[in-house]
N, C-alpha and C. Protein backbone atom coordinates (compact mmCIF):
# COMPACT_ATOMS: atom_id res chain seq x y z
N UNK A 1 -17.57 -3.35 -1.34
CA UNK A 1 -16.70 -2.25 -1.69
C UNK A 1 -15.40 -2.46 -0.91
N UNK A 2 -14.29 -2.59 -1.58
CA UNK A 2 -12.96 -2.99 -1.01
C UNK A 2 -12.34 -1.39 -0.97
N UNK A 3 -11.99 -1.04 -1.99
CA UNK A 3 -10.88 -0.07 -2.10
C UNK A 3 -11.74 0.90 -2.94
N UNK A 4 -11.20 2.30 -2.78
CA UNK A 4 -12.13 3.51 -3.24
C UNK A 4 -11.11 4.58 -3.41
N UNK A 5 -10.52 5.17 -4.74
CA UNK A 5 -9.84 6.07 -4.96
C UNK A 5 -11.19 7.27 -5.38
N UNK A 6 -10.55 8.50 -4.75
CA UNK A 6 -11.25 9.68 -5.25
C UNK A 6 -9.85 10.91 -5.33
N UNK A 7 -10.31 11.10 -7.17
CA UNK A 7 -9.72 12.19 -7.70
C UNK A 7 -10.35 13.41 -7.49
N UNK A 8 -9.98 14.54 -7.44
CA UNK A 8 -10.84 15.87 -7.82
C UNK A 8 -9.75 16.71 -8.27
N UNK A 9 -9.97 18.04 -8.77
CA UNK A 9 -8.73 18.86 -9.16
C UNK A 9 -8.62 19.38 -8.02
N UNK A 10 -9.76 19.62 -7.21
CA UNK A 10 -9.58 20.80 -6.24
C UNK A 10 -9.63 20.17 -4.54
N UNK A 11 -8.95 20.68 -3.29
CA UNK A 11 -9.34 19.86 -1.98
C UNK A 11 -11.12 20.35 -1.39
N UNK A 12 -11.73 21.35 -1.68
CA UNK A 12 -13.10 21.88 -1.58
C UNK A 12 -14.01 20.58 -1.98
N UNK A 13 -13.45 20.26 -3.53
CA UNK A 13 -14.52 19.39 -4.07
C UNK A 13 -13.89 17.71 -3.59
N UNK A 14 -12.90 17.61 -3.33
CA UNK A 14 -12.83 16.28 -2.35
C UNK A 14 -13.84 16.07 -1.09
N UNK A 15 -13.37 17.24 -0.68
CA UNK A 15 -14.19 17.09 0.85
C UNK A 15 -15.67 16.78 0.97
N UNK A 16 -16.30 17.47 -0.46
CA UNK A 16 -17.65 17.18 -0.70
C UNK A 16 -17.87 16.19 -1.26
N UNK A 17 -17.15 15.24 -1.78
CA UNK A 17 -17.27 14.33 -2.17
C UNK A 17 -17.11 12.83 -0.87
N UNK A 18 -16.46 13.02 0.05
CA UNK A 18 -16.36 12.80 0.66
C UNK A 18 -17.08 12.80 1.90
N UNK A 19 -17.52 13.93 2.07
CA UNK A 19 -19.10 13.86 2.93
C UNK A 19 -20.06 13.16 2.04
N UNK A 20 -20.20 13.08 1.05
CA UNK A 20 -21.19 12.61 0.29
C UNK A 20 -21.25 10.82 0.52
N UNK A 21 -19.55 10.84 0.45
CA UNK A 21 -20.13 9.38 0.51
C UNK A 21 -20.06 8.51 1.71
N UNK A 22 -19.79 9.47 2.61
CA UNK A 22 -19.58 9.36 4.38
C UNK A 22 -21.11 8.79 4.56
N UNK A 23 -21.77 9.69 4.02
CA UNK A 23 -23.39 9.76 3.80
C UNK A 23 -24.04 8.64 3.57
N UNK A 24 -23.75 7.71 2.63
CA UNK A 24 -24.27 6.90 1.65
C UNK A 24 -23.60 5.66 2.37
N UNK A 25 -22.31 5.64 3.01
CA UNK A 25 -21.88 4.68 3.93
C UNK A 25 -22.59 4.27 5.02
N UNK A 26 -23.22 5.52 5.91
CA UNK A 26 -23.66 5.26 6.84
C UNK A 26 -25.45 5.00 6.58
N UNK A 27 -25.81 5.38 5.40
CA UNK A 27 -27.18 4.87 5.16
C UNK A 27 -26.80 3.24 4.67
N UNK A 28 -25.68 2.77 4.19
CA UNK A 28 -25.83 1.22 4.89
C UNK A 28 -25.46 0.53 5.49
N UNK A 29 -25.05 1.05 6.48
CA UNK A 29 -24.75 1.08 7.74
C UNK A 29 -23.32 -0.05 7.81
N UNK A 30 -22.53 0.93 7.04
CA UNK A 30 -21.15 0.69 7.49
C UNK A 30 -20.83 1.95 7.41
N UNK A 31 -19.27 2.11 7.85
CA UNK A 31 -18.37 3.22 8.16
C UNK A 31 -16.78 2.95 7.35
N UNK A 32 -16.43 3.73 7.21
CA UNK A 32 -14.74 3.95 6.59
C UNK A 32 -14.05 3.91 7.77
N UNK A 33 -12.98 3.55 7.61
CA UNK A 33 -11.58 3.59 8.65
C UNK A 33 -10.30 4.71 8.36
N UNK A 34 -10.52 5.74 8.78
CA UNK A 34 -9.50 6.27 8.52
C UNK A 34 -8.30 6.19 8.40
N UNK A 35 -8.13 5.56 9.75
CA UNK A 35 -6.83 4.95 10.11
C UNK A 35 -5.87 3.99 8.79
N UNK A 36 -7.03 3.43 8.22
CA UNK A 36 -6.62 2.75 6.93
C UNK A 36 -6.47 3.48 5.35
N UNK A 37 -6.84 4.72 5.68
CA UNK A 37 -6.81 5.47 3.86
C UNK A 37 -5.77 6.19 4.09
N UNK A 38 -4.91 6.48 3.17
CA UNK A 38 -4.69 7.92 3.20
C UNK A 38 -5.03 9.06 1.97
N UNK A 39 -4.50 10.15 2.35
CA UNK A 39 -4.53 11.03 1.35
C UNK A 39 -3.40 11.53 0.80
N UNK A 40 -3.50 12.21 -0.46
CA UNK A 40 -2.25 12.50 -1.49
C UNK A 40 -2.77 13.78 -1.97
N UNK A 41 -2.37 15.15 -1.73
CA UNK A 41 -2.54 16.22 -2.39
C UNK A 41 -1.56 16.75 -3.12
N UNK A 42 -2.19 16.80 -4.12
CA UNK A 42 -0.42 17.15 -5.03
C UNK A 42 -0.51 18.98 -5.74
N UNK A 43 0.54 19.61 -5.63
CA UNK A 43 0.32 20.95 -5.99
C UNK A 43 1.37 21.35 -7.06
N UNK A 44 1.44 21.28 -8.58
CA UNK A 44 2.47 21.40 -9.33
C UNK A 44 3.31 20.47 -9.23
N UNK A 45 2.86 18.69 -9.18
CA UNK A 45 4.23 17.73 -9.26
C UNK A 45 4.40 17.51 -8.23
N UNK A 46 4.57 18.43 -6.76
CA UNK A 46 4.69 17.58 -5.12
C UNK A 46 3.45 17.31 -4.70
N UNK A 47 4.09 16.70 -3.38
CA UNK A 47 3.14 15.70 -2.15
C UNK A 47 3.16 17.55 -1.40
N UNK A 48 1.71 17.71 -0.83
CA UNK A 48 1.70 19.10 0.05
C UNK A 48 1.15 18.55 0.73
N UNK A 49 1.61 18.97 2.54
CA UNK A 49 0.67 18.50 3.76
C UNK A 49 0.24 19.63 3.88
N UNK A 50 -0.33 20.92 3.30
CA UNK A 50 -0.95 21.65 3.69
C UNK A 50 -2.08 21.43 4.18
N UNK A 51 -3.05 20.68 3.48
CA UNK A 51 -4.17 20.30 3.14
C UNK A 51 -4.46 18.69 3.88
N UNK A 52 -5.62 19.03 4.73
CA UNK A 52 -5.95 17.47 5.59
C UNK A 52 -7.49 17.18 5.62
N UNK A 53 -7.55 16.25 5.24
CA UNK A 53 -8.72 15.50 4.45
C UNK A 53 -9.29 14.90 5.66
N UNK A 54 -11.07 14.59 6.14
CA UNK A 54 -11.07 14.18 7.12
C UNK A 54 -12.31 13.16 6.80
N UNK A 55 -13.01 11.90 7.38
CA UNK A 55 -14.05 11.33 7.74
C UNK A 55 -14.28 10.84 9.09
N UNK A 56 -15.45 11.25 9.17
CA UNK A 56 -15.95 11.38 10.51
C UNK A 56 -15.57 11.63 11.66
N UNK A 57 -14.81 12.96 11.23
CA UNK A 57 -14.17 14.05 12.30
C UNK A 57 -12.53 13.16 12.69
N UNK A 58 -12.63 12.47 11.81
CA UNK A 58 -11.27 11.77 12.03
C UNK A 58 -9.78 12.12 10.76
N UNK A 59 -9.07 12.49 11.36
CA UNK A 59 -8.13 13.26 9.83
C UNK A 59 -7.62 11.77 9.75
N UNK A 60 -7.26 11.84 8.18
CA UNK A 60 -7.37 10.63 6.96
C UNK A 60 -5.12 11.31 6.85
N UNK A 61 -4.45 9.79 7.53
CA UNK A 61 -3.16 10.22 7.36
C UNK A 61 -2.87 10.88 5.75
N UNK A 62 -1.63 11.13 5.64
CA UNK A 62 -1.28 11.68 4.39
C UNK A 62 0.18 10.42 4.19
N UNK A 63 0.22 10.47 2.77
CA UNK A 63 1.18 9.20 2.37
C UNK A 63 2.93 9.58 2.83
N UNK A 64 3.17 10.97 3.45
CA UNK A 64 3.87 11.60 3.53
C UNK A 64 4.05 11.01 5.46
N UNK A 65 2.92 10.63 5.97
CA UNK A 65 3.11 10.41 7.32
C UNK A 65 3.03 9.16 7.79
N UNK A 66 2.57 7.81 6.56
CA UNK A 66 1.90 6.60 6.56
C UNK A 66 2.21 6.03 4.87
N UNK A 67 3.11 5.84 4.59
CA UNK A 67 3.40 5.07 2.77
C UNK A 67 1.85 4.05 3.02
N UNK A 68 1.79 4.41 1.59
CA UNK A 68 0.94 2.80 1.49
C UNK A 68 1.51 2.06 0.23
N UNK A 69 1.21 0.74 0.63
CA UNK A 69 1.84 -0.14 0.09
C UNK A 69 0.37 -0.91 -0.97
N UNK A 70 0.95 -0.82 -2.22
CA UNK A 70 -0.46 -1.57 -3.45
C UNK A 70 0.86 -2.35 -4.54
N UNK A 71 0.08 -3.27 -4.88
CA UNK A 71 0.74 -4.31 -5.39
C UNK A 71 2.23 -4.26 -5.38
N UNK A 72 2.55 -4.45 -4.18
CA UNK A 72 4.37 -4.44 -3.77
C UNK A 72 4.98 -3.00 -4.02
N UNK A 73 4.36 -2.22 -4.05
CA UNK A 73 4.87 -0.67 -4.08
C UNK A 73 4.41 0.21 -3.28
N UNK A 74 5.49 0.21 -2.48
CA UNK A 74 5.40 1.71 -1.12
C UNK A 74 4.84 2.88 -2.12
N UNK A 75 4.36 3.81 -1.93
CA UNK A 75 3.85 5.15 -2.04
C UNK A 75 4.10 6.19 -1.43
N UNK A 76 5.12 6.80 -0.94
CA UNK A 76 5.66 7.70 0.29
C UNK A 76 5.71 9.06 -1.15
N UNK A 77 5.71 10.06 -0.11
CA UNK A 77 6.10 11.46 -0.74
C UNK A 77 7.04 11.67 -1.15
N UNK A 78 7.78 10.98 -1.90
CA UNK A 78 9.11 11.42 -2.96
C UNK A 78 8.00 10.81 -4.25
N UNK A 79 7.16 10.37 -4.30
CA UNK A 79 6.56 9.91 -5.41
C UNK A 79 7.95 9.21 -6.45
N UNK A 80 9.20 8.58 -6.27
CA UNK A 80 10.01 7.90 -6.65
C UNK A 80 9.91 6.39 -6.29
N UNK A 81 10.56 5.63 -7.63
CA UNK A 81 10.61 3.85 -7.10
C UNK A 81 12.28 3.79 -6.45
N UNK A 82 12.89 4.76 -6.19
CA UNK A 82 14.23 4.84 -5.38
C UNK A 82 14.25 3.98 -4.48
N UNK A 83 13.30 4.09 -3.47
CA UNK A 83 13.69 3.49 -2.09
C UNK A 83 12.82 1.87 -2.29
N UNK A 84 11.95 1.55 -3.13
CA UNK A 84 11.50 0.48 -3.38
C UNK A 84 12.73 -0.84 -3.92
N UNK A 85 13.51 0.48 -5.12
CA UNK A 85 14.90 -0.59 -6.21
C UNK A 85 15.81 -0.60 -4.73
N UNK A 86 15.90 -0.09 -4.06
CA UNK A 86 17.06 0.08 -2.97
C UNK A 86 16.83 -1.40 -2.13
N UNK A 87 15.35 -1.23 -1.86
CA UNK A 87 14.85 -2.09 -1.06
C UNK A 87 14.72 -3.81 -1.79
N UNK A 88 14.80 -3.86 -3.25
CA UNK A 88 14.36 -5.18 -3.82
C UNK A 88 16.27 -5.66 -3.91
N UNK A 89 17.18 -4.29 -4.05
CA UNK A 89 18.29 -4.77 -4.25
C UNK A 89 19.15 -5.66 -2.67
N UNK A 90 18.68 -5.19 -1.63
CA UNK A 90 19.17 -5.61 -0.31
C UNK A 90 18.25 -6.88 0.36
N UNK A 91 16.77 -6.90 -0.58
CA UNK A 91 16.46 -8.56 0.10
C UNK A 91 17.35 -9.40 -0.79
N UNK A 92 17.34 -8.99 -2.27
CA UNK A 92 18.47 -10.14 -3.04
C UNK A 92 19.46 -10.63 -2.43
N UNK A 93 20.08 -9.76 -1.80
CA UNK A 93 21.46 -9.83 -1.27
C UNK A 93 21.15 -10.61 0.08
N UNK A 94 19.97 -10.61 0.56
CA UNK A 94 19.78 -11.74 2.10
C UNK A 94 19.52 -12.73 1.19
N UNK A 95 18.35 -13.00 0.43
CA UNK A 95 18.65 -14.19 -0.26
C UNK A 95 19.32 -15.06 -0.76
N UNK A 96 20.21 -14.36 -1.45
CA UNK A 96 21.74 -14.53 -2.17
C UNK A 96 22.52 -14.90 -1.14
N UNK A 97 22.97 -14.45 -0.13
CA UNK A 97 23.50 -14.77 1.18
C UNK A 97 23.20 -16.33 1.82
N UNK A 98 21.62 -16.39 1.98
CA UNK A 98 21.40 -17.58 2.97
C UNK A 98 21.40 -18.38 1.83
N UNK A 99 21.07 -18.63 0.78
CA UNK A 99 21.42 -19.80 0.06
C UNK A 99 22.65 -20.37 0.04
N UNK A 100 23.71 -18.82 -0.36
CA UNK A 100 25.07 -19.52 -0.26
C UNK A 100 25.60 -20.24 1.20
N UNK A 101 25.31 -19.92 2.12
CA UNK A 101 25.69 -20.37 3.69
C UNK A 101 24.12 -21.36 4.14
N UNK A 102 23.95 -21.97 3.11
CA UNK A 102 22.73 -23.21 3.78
C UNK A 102 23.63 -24.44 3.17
N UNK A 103 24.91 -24.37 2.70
CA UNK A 103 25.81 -25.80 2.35
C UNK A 103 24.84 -26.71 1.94
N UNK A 104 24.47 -26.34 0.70
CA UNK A 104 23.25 -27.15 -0.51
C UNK A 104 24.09 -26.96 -1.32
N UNK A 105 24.12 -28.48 -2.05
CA UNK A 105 25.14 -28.58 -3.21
C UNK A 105 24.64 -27.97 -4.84
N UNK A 106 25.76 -27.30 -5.44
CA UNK A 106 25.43 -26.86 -6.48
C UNK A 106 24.37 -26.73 -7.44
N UNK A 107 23.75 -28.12 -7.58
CA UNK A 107 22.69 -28.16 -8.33
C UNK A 107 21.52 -27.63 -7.78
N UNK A 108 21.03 -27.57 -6.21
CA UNK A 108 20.51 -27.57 -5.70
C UNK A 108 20.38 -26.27 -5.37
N UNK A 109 21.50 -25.58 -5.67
CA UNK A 109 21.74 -23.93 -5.43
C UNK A 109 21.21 -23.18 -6.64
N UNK A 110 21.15 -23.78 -7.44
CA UNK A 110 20.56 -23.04 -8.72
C UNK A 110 19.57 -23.27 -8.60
N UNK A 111 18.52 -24.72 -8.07
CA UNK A 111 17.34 -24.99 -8.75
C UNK A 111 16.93 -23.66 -7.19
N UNK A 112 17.54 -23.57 -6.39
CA UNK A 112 16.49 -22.31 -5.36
C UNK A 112 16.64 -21.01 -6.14
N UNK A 113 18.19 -20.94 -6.83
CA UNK A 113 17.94 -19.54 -7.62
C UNK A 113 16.53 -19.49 -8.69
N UNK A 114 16.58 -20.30 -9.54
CA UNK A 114 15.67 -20.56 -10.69
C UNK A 114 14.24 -20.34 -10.14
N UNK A 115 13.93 -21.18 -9.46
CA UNK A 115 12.65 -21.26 -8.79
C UNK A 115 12.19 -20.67 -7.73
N UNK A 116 12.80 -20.17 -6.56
CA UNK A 116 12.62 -19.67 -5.46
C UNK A 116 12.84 -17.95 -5.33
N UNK A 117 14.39 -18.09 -6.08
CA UNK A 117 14.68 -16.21 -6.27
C UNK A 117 14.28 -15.76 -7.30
N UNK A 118 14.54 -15.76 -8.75
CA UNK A 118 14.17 -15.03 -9.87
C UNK A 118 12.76 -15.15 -9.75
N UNK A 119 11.62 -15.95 -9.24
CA UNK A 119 10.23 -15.19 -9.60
C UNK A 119 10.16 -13.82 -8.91
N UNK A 120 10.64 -13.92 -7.36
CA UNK A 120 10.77 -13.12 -6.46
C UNK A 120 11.30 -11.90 -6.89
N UNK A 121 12.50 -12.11 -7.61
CA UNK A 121 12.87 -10.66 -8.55
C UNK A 121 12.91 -10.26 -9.57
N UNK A 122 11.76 -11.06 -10.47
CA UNK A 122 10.94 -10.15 -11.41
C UNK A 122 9.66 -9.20 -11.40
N UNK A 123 9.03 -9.54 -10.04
CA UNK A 123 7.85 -8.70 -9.94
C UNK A 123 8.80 -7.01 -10.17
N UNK A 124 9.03 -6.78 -8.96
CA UNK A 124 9.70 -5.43 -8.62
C UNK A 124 10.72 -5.04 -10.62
N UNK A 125 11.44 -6.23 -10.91
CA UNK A 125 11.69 -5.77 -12.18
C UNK A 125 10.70 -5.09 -13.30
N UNK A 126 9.78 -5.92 -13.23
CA UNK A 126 8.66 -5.25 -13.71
C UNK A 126 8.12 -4.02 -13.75
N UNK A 127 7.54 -4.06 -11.89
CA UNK A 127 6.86 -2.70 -11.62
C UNK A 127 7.73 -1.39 -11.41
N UNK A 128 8.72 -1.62 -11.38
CA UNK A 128 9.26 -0.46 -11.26
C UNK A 128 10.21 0.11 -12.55
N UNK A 129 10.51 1.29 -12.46
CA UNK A 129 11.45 2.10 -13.48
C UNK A 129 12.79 1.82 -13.57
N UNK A 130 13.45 0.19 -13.23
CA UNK A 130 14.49 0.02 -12.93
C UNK A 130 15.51 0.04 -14.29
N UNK A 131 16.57 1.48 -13.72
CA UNK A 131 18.20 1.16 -14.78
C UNK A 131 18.65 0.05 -15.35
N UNK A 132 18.82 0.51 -16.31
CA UNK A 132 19.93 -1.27 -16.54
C UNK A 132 21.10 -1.65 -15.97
N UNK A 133 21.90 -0.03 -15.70
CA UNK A 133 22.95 -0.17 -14.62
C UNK A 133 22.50 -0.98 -13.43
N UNK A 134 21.24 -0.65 -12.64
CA UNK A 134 21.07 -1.18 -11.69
C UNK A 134 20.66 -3.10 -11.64
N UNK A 135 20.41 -3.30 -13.05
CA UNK A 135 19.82 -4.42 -13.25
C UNK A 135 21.72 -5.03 -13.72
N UNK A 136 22.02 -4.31 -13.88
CA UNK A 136 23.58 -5.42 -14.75
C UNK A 136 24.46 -5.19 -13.29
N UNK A 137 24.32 -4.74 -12.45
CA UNK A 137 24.73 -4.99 -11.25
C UNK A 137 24.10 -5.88 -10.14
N UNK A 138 22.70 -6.10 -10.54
CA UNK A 138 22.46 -7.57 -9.73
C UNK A 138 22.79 -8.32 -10.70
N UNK A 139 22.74 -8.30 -11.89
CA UNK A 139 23.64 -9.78 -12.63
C UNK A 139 24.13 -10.33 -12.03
N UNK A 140 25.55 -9.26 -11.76
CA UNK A 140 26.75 -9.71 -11.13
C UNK A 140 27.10 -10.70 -10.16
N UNK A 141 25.98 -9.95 -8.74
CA UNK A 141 26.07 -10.47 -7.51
C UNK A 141 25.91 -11.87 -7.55
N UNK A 142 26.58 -12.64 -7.24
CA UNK A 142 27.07 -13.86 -6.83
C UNK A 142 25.78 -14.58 -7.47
């Protein structure tokens, strides 16, 4: 068992679900890491820290105090890909940078664009909700 999402509508029936399988962990004799999950309670569309989720007397952070990161995507409480496009647009720009100032001749500057940068910045093109404004402005960049 690697990874374990649990939905419920309600935080009552999390928690019981959650003792339940606190339960079933320790009858085979492993344990969860808190330190490593977090939790996400959402109330009408937001992230709420009202509500704190616990295993084995240990509170389970909230994504609001600890992002987690799943296939190249932070998870923080704006529930937005904002700070992710922010973030894929400013490694381009180190990339874009050290290629140009590594004095590699032309041909050689493309075959690192081709091969080295564009795989690198299609994932994030992909996974995220990215503008076209924002995409016809890395065109641009050098």
């Amino acid at each position: 068992m690697d990874d374990l999402t649990v939905m419920t509508e309600s935080v009552p029936g999390c928690r019981w679900i959650l003792k339940g399988l606190e339960e079933l962990v320790e009858w085979a004799r492993m344990r969860f890491k808190p330190a490593k999950s977090r939790s996400m309670v959402l109330r009408k569309g937001k992230v709420v820290d009202k509500f704190r989720l616990n295993i084995a007397d240990t509170a389970i952070p909230s994504i609001s105090e600890k992002p987690v990161k799943s296939l190249g995507t932070f998870f923080d409480c704006s529930l937005r890909d904002t700070t992710s496009i922010q973030s894929t647009c400013t490694e381009l720009d180190g990339w874009l940078k050290s290629v140009d100032k590594s004095g590699l001749p032309g041909k050689f500057k493309a075959w690192v664009y081709q091969h080295g940068i564009l795989p690198r910045i299609l994932w994030p093109l992909l996974v995220f909700a990215v503008p076209i404004s924002t995409v016809e402005t890395l065109e641009r960049r050098n």
